[in-house]
C-alpha atoms as a PDB file:
ATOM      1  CA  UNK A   1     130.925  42.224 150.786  1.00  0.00           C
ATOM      2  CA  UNK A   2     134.613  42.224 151.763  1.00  0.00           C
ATOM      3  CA  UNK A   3     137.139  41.799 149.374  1.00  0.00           C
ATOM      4  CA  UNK A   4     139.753  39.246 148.906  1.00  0.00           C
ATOM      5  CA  UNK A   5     143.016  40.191 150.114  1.00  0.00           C
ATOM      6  CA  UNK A   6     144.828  37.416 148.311  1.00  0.00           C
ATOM      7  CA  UNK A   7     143.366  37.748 144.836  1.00  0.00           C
ATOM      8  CA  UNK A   8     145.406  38.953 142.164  1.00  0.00           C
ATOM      9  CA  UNK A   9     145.541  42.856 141.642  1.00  0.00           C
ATOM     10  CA  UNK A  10     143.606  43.641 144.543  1.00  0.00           C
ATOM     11  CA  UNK A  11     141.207  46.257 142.079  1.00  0.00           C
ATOM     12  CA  UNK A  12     139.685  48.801 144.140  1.00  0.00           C
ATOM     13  CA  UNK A  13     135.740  47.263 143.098  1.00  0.00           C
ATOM     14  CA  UNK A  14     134.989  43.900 144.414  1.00  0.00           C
ATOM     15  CA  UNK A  15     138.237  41.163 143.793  1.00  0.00           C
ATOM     16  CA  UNK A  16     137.048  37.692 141.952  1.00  0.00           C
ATOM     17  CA  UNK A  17     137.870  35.433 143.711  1.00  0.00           C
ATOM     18  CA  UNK A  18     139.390  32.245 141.841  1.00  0.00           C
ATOM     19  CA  UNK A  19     139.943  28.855 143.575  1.00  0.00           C
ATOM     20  CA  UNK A  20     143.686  28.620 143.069  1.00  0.00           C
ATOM     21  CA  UNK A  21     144.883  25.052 142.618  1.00  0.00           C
ATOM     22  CA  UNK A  22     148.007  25.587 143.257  1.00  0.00           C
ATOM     23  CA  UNK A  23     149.578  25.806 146.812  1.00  0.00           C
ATOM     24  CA  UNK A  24     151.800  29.302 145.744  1.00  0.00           C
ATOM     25  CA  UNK A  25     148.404  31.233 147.045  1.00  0.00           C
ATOM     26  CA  UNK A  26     147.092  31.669 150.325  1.00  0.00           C
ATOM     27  CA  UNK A  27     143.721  30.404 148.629  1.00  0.00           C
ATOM     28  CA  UNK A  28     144.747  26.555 148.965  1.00  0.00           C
ATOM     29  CA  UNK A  29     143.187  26.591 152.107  1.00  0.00           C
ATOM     30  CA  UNK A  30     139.539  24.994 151.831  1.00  0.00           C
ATOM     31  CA  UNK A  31     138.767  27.178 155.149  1.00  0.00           C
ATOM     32  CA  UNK A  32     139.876  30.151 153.754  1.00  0.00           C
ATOM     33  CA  UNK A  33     137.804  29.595 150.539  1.00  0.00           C
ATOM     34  CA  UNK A  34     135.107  28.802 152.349  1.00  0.00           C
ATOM     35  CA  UNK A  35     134.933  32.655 154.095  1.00  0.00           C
ATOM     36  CA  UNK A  36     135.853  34.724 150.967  1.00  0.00           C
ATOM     37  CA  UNK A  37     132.889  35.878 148.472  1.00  0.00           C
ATOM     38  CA  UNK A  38     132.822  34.203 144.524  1.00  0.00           C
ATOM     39  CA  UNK A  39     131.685  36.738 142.439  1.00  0.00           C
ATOM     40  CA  UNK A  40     132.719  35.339 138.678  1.00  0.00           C
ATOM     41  CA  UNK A  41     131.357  37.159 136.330  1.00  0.00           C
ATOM     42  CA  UNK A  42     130.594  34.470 133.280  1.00  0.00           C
ATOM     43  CA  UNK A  43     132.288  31.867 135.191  1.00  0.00           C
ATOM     44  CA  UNK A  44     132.477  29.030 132.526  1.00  0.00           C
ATOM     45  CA  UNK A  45     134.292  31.211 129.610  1.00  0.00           C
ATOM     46  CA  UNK A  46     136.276  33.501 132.363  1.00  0.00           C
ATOM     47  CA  UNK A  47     137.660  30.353 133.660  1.00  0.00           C
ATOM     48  CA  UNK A  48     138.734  28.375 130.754  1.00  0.00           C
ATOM     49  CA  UNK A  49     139.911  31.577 129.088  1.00  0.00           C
ATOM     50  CA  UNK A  50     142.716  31.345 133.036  1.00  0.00           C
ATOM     51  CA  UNK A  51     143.059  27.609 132.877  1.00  0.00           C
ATOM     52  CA  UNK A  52     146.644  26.321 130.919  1.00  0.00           C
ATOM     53  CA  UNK A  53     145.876  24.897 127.214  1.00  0.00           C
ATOM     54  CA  UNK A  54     148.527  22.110 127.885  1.00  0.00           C
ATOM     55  CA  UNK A  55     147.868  21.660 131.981  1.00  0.00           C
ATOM     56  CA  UNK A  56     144.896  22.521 132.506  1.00  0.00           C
ATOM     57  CA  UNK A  57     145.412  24.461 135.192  1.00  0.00           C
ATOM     58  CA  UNK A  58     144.991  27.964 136.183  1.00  0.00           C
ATOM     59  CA  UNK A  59     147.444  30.504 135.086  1.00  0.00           C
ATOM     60  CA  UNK A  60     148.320  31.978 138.453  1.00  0.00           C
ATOM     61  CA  UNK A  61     151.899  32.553 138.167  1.00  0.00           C
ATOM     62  CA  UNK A  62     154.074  34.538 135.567  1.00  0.00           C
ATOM     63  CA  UNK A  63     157.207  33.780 134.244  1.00  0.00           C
ATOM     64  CA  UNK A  64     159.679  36.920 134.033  1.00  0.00           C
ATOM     65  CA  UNK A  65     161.931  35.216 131.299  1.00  0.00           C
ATOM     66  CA  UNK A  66     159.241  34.784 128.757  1.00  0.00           C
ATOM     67  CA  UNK A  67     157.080  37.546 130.142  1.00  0.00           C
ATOM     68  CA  UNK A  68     154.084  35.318 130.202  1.00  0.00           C
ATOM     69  CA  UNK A  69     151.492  33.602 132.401  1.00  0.00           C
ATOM     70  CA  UNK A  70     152.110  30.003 133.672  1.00  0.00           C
ATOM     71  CA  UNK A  71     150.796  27.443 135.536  1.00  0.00           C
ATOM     72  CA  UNK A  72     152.344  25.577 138.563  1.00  0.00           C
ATOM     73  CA  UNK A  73     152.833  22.990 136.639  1.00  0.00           C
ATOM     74  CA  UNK A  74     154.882  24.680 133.532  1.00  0.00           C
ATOM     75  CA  UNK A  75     157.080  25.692 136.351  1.00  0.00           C
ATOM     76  CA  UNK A  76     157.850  22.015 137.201  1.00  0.00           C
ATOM     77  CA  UNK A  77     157.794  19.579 134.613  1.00  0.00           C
ATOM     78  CA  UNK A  78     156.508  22.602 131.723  1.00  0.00           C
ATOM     79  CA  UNK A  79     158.082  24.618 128.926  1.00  0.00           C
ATOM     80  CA  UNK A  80     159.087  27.470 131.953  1.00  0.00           C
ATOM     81  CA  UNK A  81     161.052  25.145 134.377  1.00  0.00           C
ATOM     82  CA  UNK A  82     163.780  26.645 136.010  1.00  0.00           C
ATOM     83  CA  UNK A  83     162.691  30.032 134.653  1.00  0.00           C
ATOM     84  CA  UNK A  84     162.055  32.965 137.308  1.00  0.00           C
ATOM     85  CA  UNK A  85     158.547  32.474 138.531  1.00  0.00           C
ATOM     86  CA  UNK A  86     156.571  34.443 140.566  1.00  0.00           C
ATOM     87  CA  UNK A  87     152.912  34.511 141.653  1.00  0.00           C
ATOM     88  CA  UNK A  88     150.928  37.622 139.241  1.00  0.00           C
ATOM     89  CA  UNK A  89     150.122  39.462 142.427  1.00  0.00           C
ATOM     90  CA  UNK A  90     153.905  39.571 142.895  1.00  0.00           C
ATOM     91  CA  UNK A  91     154.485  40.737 139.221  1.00  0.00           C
ATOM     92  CA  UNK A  92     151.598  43.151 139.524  1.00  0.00           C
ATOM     93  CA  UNK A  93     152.646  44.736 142.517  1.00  0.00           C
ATOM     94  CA  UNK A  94     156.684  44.806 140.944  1.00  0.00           C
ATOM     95  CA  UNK A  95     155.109  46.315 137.683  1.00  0.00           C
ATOM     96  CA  UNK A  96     153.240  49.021 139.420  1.00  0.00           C
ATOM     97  CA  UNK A  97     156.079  49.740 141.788  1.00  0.00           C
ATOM     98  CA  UNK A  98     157.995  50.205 138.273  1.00  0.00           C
ATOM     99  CA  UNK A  99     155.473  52.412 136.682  1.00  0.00           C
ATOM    100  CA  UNK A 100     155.132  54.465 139.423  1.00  0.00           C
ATOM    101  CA  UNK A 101     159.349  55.220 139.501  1.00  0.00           C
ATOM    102  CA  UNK A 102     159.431  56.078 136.164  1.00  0.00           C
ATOM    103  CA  UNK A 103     156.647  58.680 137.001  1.00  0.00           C
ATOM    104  CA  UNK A 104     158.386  60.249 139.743  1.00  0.00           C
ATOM    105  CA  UNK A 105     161.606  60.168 137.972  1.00  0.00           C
ATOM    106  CA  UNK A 106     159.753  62.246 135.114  1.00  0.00           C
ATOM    107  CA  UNK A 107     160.162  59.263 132.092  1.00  0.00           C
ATOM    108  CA  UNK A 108     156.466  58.918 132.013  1.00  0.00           C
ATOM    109  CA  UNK A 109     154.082  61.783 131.884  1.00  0.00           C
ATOM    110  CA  UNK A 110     151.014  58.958 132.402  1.00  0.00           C
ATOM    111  CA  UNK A 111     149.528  56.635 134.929  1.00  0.00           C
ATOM    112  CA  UNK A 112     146.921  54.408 134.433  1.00  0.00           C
ATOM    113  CA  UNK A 113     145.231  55.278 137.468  1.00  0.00           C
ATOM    114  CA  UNK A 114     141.474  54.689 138.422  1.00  0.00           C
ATOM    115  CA  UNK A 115     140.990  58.957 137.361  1.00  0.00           C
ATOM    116  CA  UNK A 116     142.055  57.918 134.053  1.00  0.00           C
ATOM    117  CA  UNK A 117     140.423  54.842 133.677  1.00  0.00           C
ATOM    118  CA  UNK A 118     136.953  56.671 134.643  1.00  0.00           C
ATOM    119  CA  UNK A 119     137.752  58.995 132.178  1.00  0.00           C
ATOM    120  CA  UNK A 120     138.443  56.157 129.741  1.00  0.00           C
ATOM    121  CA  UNK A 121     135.237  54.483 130.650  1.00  0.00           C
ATOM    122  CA  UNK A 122     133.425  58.160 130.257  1.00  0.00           C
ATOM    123  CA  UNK A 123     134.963  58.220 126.957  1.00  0.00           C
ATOM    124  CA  UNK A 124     133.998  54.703 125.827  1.00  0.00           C
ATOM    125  CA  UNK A 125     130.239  55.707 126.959  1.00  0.00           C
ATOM    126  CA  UNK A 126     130.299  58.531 124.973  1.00  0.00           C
ATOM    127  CA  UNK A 127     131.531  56.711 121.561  1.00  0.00           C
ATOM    128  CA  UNK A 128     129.032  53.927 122.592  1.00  0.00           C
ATOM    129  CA  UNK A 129     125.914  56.636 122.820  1.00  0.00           C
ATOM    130  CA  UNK A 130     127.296  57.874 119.229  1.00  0.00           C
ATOM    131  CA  UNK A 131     127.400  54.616 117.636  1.00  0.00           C
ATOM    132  CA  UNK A 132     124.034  54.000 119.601  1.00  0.00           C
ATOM    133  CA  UNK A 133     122.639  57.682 117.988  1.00  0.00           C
ATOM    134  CA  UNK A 134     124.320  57.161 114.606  1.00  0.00           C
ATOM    135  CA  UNK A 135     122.230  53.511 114.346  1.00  0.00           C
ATOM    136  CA  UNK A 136     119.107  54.874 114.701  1.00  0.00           C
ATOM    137  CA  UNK A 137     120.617  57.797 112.168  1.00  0.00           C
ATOM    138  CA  UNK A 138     121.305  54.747 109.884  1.00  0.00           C
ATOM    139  CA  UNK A 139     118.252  53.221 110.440  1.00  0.00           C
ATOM    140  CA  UNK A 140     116.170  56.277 109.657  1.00  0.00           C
ATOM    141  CA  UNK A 141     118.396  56.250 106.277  1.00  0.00           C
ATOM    142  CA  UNK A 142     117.672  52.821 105.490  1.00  0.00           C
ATOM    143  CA  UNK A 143     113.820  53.300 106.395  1.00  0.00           C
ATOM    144  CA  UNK A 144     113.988  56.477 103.622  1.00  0.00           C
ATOM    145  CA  UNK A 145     115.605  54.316 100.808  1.00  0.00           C
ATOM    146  CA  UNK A 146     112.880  51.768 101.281  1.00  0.00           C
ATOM    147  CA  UNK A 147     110.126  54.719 101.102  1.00  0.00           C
ATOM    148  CA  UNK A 148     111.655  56.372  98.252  1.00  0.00           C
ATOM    149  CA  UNK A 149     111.318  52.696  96.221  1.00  0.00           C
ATOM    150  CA  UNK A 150     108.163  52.411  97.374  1.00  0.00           C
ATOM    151  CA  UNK A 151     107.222  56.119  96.137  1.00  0.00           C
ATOM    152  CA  UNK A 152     109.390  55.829  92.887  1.00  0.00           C
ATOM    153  CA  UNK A 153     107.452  52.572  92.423  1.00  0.00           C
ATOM    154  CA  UNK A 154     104.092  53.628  92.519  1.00  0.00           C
ATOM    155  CA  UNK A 155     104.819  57.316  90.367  1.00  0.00           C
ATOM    156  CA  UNK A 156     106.363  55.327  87.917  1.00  0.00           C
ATOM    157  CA  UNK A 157     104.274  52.770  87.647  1.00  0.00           C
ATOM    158  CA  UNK A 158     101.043  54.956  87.551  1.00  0.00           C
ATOM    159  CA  UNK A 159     102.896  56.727  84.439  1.00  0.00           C
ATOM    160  CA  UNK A 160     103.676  53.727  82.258  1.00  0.00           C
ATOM    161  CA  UNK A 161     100.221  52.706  82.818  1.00  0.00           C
ATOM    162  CA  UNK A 162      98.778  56.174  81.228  1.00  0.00           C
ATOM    163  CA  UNK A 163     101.724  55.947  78.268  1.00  0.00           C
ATOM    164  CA  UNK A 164      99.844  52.561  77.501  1.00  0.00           C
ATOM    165  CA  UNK A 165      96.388  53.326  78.038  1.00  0.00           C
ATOM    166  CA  UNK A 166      97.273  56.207  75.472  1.00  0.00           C
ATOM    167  CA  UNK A 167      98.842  54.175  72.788  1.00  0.00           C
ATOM    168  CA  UNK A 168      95.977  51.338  73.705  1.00  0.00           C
ATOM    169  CA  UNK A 169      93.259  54.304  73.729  1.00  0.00           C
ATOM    170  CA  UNK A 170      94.637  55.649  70.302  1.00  0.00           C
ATOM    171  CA  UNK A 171      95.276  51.934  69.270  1.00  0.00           C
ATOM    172  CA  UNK A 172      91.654  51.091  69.493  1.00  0.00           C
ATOM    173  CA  UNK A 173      90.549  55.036  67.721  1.00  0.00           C
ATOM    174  CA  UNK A 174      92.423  54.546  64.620  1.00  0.00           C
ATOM    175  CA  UNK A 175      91.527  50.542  64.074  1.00  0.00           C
ATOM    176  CA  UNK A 176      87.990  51.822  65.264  1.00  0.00           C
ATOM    177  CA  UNK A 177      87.926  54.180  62.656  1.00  0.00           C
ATOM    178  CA  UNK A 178      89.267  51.347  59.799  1.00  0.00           C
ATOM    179  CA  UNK A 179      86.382  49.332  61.167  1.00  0.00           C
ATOM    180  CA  UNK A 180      83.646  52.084  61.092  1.00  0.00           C
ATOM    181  CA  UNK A 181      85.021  52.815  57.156  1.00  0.00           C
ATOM    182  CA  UNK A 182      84.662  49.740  55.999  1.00  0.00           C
ATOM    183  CA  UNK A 183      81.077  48.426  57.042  1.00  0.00           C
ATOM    184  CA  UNK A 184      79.667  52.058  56.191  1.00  0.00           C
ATOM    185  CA  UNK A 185      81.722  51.705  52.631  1.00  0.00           C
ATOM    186  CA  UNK A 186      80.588  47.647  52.438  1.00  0.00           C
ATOM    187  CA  UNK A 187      76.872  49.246  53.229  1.00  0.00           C
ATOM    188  CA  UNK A 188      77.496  51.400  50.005  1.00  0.00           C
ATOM    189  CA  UNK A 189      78.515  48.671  47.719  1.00  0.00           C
ATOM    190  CA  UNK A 190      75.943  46.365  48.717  1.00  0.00           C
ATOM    191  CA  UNK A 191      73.152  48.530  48.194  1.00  0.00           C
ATOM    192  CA  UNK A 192      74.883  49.064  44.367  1.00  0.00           C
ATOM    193  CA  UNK A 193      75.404  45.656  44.200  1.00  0.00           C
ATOM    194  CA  UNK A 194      71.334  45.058  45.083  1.00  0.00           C
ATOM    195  CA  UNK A 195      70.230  48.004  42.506  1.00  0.00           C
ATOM    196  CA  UNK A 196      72.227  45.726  39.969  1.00  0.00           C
ATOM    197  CA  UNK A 197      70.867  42.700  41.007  1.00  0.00           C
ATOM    198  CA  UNK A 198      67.636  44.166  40.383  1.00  0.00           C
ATOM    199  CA  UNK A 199      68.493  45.348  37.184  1.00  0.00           C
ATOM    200  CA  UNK A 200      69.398  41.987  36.395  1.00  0.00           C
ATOM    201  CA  UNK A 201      66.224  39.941  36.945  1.00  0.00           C
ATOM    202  CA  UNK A 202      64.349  42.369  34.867  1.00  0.00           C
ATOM    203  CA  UNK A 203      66.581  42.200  32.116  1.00  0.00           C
ATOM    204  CA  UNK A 204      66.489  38.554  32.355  1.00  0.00           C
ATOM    205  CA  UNK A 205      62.609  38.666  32.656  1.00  0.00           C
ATOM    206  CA  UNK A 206      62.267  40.662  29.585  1.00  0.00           C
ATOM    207  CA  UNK A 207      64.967  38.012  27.741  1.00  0.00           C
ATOM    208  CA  UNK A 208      62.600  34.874  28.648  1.00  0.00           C
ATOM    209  CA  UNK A 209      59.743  37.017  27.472  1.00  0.00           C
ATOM    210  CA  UNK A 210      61.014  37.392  24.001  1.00  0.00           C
ATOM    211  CA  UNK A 211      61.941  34.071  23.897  1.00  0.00           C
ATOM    212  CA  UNK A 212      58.496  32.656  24.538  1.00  0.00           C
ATOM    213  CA  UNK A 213      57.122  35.398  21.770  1.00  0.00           C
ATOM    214  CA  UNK A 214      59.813  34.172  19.155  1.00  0.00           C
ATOM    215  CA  UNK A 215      57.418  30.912  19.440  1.00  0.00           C
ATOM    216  CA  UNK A 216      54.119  33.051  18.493  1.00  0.00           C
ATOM    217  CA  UNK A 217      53.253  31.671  15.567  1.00  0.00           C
ATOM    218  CA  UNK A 218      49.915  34.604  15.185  1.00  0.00           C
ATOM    219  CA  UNK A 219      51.534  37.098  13.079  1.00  0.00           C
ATOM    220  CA  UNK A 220      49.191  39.695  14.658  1.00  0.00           C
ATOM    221  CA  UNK A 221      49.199  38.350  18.525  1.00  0.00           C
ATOM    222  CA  UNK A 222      53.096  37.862  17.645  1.00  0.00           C
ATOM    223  CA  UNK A 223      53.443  42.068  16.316  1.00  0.00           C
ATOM    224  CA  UNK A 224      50.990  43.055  18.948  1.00  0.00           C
ATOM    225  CA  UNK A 225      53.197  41.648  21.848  1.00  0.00           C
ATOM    226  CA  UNK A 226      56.794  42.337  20.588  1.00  0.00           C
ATOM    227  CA  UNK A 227      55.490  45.698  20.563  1.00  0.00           C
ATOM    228  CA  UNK A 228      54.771  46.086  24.300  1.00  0.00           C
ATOM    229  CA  UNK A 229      57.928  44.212  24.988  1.00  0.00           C
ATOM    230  CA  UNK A 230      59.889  46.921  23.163  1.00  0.00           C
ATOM    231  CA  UNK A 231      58.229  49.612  25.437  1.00  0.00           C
ATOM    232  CA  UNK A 232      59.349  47.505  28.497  1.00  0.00           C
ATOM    233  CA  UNK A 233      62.844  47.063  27.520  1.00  0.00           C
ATOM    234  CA  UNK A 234      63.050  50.294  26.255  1.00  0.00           C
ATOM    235  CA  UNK A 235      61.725  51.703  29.591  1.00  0.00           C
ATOM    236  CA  UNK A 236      64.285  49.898  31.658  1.00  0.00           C
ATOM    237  CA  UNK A 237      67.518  51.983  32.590  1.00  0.00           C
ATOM    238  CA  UNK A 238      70.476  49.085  31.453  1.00  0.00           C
ATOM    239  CA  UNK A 239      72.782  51.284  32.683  1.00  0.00           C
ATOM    240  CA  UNK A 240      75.150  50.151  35.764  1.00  0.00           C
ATOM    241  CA  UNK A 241      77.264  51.652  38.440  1.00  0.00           C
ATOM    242  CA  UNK A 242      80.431  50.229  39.543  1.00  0.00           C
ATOM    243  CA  UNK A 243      82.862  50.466  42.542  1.00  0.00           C
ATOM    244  CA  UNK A 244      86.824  50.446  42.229  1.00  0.00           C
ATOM    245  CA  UNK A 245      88.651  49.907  45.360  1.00  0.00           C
ATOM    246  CA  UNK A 246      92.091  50.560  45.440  1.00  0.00           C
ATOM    247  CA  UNK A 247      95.107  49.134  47.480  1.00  0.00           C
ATOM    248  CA  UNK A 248      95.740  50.897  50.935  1.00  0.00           C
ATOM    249  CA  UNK A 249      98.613  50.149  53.106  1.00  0.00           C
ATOM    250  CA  UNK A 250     101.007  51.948  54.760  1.00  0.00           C
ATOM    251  CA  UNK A 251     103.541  53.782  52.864  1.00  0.00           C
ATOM    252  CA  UNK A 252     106.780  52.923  53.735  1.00  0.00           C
ATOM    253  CA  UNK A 253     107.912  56.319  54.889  1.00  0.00           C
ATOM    254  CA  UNK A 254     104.794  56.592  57.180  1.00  0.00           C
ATOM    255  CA  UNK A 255     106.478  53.570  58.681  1.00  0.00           C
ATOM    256  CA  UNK A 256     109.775  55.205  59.028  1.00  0.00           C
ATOM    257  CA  UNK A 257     107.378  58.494  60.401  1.00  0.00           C
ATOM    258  CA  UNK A 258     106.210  56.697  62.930  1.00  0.00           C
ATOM    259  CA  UNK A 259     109.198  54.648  64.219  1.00  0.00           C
ATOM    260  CA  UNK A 260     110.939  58.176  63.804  1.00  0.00           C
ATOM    261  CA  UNK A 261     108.806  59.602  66.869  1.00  0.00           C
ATOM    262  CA  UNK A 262     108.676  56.763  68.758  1.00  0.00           C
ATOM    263  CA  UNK A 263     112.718  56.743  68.854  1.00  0.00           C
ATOM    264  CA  UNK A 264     112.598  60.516  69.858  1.00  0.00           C
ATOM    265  CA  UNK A 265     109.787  59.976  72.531  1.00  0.00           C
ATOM    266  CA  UNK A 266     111.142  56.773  73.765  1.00  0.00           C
ATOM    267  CA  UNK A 267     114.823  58.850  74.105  1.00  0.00           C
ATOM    268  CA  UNK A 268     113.092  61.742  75.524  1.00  0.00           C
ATOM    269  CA  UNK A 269     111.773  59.855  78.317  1.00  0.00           C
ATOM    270  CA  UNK A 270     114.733  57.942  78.436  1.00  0.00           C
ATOM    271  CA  UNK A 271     116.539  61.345  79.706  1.00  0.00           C
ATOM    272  CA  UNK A 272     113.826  62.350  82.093  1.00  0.00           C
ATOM    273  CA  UNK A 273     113.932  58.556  83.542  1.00  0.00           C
ATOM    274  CA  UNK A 274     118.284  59.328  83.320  1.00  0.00           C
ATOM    275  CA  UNK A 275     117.154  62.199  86.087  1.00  0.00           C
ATOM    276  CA  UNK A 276     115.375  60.328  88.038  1.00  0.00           C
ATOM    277  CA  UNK A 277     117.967  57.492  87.882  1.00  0.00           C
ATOM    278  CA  UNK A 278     120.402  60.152  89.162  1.00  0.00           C
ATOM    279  CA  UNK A 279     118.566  60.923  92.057  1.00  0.00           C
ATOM    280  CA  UNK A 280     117.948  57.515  93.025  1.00  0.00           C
ATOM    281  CA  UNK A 281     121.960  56.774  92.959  1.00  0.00           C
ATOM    282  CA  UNK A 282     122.983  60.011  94.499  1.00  0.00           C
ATOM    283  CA  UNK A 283     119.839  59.780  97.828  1.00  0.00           C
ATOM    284  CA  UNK A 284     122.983  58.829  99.860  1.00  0.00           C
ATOM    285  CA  UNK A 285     125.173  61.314 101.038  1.00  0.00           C
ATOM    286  CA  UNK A 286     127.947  59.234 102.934  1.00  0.00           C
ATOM    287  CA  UNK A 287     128.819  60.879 106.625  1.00  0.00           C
ATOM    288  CA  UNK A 288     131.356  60.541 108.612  1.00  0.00           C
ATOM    289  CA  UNK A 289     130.917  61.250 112.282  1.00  0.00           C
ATOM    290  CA  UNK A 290     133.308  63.184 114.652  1.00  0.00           C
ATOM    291  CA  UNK A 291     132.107  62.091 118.566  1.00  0.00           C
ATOM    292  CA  UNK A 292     132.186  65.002 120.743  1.00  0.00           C
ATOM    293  CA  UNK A 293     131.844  65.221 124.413  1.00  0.00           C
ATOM    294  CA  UNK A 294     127.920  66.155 123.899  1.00  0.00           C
ATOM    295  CA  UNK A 295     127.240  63.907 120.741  1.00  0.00           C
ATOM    296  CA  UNK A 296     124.139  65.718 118.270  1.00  0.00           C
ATOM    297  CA  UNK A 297     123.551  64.595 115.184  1.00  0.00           C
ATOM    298  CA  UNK A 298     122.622  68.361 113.918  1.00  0.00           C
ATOM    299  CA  UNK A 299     126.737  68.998 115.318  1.00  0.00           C
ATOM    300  CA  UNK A 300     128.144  65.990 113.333  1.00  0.00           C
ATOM    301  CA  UNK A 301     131.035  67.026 111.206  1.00  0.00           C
ATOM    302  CA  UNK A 302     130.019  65.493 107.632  1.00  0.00           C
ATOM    303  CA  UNK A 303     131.756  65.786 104.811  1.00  0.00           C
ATOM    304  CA  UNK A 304     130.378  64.312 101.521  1.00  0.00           C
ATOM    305  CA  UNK A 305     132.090  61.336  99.454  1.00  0.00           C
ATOM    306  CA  UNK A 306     131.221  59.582  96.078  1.00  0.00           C
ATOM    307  CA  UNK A 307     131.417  56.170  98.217  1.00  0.00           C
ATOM    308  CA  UNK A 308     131.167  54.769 101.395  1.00  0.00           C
ATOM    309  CA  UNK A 309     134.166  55.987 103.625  1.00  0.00           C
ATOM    310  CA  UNK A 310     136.591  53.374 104.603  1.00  0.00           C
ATOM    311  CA  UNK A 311     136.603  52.251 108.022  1.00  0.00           C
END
């Protein structure tokens, strides 16, 4: 592919070629368009970025007064009439002719040449394959915070849950044990209060007895069974057992006791959870990267700060 040799700069790669409107360039010819290669690079945006905001045509001409871009028509009727105009390959070729004097006259120690700008782009590719490594660096960071959640997570949770099956395990052992008390102490009193009972009914037996014998009116039948009914009652055992419960709750200091520990164990695992805490908020050890010509990410100069750097 040829390149233009009326496009502006005349770059050493392949010139785009624009379709000048204006009839300053050699390009207003339709047959001359017609034998030069269009290579435009994202035409639509390249374009419009060229074109004049108030003209709408391109900018192929720069105006040395104002030391900017113009159009043809900004020259005639436009902001830049009767300023000098020129066409840009005409500036370009007056600004390099410039450069290069001051470099042979020793005021510039630089070019921008095409060794430097391969260099430049060298450079660029480097700093692009660091950002590229230090991503995936990032990435593996932000993959690590995620497992170290998801690891904290499950530990922890798997702890609290054997803190409360304890308390629920000894929960259910001491009111167990309340439980298992009272129907073995309720067995005890209501076999008493069935010995009683018993005791009772014979005594009330022997009572109805006597009664119906205070009727007797056979002096000898009436002597003769009073008698036997005197053995009875004098064979029963009248005498009775009885049960006195007294009034259990918890003491008020066992209260205090017990709210006592729980303060120090909930504060003792509030520290070890404080170490944990600190571990979580100090996993990130902020980096900052030094490209070199041969970037590795075991070579990376890091130096560690309490926040993220500033860009």
């Amino acid at each position: 592919m040829d390149a233009c040799n009326f496009s502006i700069g005349k770059p050493q790669a392949v010139e785009v070629y624009l379709n000048h409107e204006a009839t300053l360039s050699k390009h207003s010819s339709k047959d001359t368009q017609k034998d030069l290669a269009l290579v435009v690079p994202n035409a639509g945006s390249y374009l419009e970025e060229r074109r004049c905001a108030e003209h709408a045509e391109l900018l192929d001409c720069y105006c040395q007064d104002d030391l900017a871009c113009v159009c043809v028509m900004c020259s005639i009727v436009g902001s830049h009439k009767g300023h000098k105009i020129v066409t840009l390959k005409e500036e370009n070729d007056k600004q390099k002719d410039d450069w290069l004097g001051a470099v042979n006259a020793g005021q510039l120690d630089y070019w921008i040449n095409p060794v430097i700008l391969s260099q430049s782009m060298k450079s660029i590719q480097e700093n692009k394959n660091t950002m590229t490594k230090a991503l995936m660096h990032l990435q593996k960071s932000e993959d690590q915070i995620k497992n170290n959640k998801q690891t904290l997570t499950i530990q922890l949770t798997k702890l609290f849950q054997e803190i409360k099956s304890h308390v629920d395990q000894k929960e259910r052992q001491i009111l167990g044990d309340i439980q298992s008390n009272e129907k073995k102490q309720l067995a005890d009193v209501f076999a008493l209060k069935k010995k009683v009972e018993e005791k009772r009914d014979v005594a009330l037996h022997s009572l109805q007895e006597l009664q119906m014998l205070s009727k007797q009116l056979d002096i000898f039948l009436f002597l003769k069974d009073f008698r036997l009914a005197q053995e009875r009652v004098e064979k029963q055992n009248s005498s009775s057992e009885s049960v006195e419960v007294l009034t259990v709750d918890l003491d008020p200091s066992v209260i205090r006791d017990v709210r006592s520990h729980t303060e120090v164990y909930i504060s003792n695992l509030d520290n070890l959870m404080q170490v944990v805490h600190g571990k979580i908020v100090n996993q990130t050890q902020w980096c900052r990267a030094t490209p070199a010509a041969e970037f590795s990410l075991d070579d990376v100069a890091c130096e560690v700060f309490p926040s993220p750097p500033s860009p």
